[in-house]
Protein backbone atom coordinates (compact mmCIF):
# COMPACT_ATOMS: atom_id res chain seq x y z
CA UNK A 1 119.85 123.55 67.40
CA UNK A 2 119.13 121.03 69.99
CA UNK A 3 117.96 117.63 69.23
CA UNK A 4 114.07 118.40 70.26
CA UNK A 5 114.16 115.54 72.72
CA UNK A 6 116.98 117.51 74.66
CA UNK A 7 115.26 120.63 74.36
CA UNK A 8 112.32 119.46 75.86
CA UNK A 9 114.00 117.42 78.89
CA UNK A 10 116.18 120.61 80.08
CA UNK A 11 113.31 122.82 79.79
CA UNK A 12 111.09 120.17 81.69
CA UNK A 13 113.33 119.87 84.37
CA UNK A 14 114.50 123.54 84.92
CA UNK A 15 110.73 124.69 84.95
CA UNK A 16 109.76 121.67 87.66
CA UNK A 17 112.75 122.35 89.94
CA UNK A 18 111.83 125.77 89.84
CA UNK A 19 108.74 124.75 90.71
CA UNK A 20 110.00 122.60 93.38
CA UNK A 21 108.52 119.22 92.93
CA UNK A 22 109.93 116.41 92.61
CA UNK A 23 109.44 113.80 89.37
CA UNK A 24 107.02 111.42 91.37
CA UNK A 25 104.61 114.97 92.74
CA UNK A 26 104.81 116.10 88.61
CA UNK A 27 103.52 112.53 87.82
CA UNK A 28 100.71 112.79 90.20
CA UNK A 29 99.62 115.67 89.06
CA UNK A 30 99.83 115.15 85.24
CA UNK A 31 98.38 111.06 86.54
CA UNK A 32 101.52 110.05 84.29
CA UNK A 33 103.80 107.65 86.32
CA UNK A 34 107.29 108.98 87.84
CA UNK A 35 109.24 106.57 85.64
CA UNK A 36 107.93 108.51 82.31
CA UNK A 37 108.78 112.02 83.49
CA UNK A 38 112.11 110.37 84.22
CA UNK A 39 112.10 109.32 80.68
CA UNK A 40 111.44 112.83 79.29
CA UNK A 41 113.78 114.36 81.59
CA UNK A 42 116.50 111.95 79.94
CA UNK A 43 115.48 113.02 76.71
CA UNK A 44 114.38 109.49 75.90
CA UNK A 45 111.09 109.64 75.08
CA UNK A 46 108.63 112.74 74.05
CA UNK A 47 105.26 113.85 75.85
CA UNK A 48 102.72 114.17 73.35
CA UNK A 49 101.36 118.01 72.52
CA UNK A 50 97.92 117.62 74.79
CA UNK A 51 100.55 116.74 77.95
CA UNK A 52 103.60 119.45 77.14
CA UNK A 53 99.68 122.01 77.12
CA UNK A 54 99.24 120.52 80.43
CA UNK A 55 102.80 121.00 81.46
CA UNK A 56 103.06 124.83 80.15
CA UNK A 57 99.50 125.19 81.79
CA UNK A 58 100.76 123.64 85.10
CA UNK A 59 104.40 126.16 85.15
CA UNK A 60 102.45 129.13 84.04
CA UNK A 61 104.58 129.53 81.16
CA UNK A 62 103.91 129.49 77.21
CA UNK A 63 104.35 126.18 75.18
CA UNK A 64 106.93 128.15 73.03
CA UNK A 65 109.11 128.47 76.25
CA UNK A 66 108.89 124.53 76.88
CA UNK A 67 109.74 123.08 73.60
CA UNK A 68 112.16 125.85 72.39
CA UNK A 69 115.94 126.38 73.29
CA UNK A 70 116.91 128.17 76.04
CA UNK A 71 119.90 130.54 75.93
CA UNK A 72 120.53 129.67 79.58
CA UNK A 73 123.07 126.97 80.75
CA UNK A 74 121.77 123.53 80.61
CA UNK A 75 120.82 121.86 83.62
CA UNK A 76 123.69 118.77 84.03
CA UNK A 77 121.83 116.25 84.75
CA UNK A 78 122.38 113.30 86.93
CA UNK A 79 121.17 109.49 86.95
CA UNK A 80 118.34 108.83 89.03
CA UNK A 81 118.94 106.65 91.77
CA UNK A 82 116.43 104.27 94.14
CA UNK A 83 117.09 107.02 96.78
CA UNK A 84 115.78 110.06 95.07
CA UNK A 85 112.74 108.19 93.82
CA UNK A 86 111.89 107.01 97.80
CA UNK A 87 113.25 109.93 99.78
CA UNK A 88 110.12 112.05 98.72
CA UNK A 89 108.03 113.42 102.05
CA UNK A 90 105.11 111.22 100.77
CA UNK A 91 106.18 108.34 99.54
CA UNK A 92 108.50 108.15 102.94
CA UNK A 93 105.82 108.84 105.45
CA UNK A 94 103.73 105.99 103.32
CA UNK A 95 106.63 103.97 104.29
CA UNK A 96 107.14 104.62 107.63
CA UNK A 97 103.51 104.15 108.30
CA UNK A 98 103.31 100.45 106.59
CA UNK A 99 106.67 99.39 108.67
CA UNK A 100 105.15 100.96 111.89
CA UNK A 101 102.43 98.22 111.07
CA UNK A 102 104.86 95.50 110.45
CA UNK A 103 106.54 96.86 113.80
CA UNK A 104 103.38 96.45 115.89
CA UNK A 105 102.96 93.08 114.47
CA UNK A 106 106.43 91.68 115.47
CA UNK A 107 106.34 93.02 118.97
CA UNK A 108 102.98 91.18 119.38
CA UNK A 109 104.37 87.76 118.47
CA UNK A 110 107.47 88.39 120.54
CA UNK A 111 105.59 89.38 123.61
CA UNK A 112 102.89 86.57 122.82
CA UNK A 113 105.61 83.99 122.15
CA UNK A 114 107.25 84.57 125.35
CA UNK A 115 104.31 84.22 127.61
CA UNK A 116 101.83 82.09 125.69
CA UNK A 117 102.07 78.42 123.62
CA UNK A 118 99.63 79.56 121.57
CA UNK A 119 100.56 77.53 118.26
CA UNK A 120 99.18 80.02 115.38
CA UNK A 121 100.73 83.12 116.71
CA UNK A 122 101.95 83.44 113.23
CA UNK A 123 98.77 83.82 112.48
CA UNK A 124 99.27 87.67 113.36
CA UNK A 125 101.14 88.21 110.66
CA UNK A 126 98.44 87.16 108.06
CA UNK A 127 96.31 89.85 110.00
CA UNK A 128 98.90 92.63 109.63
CA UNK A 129 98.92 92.42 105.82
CA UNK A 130 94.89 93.69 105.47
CA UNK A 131 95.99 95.92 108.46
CA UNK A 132 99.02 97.36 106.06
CA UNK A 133 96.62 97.44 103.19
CA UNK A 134 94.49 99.88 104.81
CA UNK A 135 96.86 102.42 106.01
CA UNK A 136 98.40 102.40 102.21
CA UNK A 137 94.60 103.14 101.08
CA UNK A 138 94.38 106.04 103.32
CA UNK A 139 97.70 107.38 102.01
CA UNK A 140 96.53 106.89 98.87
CA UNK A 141 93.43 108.73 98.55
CA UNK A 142 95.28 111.30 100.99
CA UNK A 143 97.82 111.95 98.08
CA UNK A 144 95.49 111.30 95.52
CA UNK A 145 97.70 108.33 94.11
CA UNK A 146 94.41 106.75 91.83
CA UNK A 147 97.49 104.72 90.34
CA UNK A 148 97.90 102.34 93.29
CA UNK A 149 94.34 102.58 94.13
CA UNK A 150 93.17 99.30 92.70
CA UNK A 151 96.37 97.27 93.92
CA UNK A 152 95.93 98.35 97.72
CA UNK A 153 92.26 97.57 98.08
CA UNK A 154 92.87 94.32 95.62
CA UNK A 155 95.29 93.75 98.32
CA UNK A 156 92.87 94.71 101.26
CA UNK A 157 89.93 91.89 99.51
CA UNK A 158 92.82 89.31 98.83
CA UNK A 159 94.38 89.37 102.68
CA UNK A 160 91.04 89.58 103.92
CA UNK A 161 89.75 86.44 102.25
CA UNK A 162 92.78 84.86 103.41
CA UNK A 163 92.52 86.07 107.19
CA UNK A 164 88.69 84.57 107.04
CA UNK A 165 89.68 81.31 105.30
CA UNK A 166 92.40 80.25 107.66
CA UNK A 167 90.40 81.39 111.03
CA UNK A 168 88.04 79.51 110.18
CA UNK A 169 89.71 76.32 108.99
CA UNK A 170 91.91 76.70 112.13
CA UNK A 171 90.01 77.77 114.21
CA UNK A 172 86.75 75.96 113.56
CA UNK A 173 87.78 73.46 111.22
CA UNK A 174 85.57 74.31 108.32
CA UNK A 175 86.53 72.27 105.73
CA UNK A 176 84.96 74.14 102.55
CA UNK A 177 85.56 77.60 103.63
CA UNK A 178 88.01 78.26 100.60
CA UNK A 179 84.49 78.82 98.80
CA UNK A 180 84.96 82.35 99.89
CA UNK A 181 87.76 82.56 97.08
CA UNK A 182 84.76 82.73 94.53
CA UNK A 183 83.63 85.45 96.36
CA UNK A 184 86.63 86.98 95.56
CA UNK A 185 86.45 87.06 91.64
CA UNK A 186 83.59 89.55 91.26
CA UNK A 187 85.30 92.36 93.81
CA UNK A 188 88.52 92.39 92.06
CA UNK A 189 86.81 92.54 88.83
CA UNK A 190 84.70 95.38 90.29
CA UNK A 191 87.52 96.93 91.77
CA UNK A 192 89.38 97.28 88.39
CA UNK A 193 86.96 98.93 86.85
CA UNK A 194 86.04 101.33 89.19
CA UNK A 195 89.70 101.84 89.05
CA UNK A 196 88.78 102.44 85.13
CA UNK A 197 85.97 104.91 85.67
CA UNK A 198 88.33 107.10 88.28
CA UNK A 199 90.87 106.88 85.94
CA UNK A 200 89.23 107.88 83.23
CA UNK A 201 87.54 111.05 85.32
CA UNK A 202 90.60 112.10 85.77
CA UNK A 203 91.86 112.38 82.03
């Protein structure tokens, strides 16, 4: 017989296949990341019983028929490359929706550089990173991604602070406006855990 480990990988990976999701939509919905399904699919590293339950559960298919040796032809599998891990419909409209941001953002200094002498037109870009951090939010909750949750919006508070401190000391020329940053502490520290309590609701 099969080392277990192998066993386990090429069952994994023939049952999600036929299932047709990719490793990154199993990890979402066992709220494991995409890098350890990778690792059990490589026959690397085991899922413990209460997630191969959750597994059989999620195929429709008896925990005997995940961890025991099929008489069918192994699956051959391949390396996993940067591509497959991006090219997923999610994870590439995410992406096309944060550089459609970045997009916006350039054309507006262009066109503002050519016609203006405005001298913090760079200043557009500082207000295109809370803009980015928003959309990613949005995708986030709409794939329900908790993983990412609390580094977008620690994003969205950190960019934000930043926008406000520098329009103001540009701006206005408010010399003790980096106060704000103490502001800062207590919402990322609330922001982690609430990520912990959504986390945990989800286990």
């Amino acid at each position: 017989m099969n080392d277990l480990r192998l066993v386990i990988a090429n069952n994994l990976m023939k049952y999600r296949k036929k299932a047709k999701l990719t490793q990154v939509e199993l990890a979402e919905k066992l709220n494991y990341s995409d890098k350890a399904v990778s690792k059990w699919e490589r026959g690397d590293s085991l899922p413990d019983i209460i997630v191969l339950n959750d597994i059989a559960k999620l195929f429709n298919i008896s925990l005997d028929s995940l961890i025991s040796e099929s008489n069918e032809t192994p699956i051959a599998r391949t390396p996993r490359t940067l591509f497959e891990k991006i090219y997923s419909t999610k994870m590439l409209i995410t992406l096309c929706s944060s550089i459609t941001v970045w997009l916006v953002a350039s054309i507006l200094f262009v066109s503002l550089s050519l016609f203006t002498d405005f001298d913090f037109l760079w200043m557009i870009f500082v207000y295109a990173i809370p803009a980015n951090s928003i959309v990613l939010i949005v995708f986030n909750y709409l794939w329900n991604n908790i993983y990412y949750n609390f580094a977008t919006v620690a994003l969205l508070m950190i960019s934000l602070a930043v926008c406000v401190y520098f329009s103001l000391f540009l701006f206005l020329d408010i010399n003790r406006i980096w106060l704000i940053f103490i502001i800062l502490v207590p919402l990322l520290v609330l922001d982690y855990l609430w990520f912990i309590v959504r986390n945990k609701s989800k286990n």
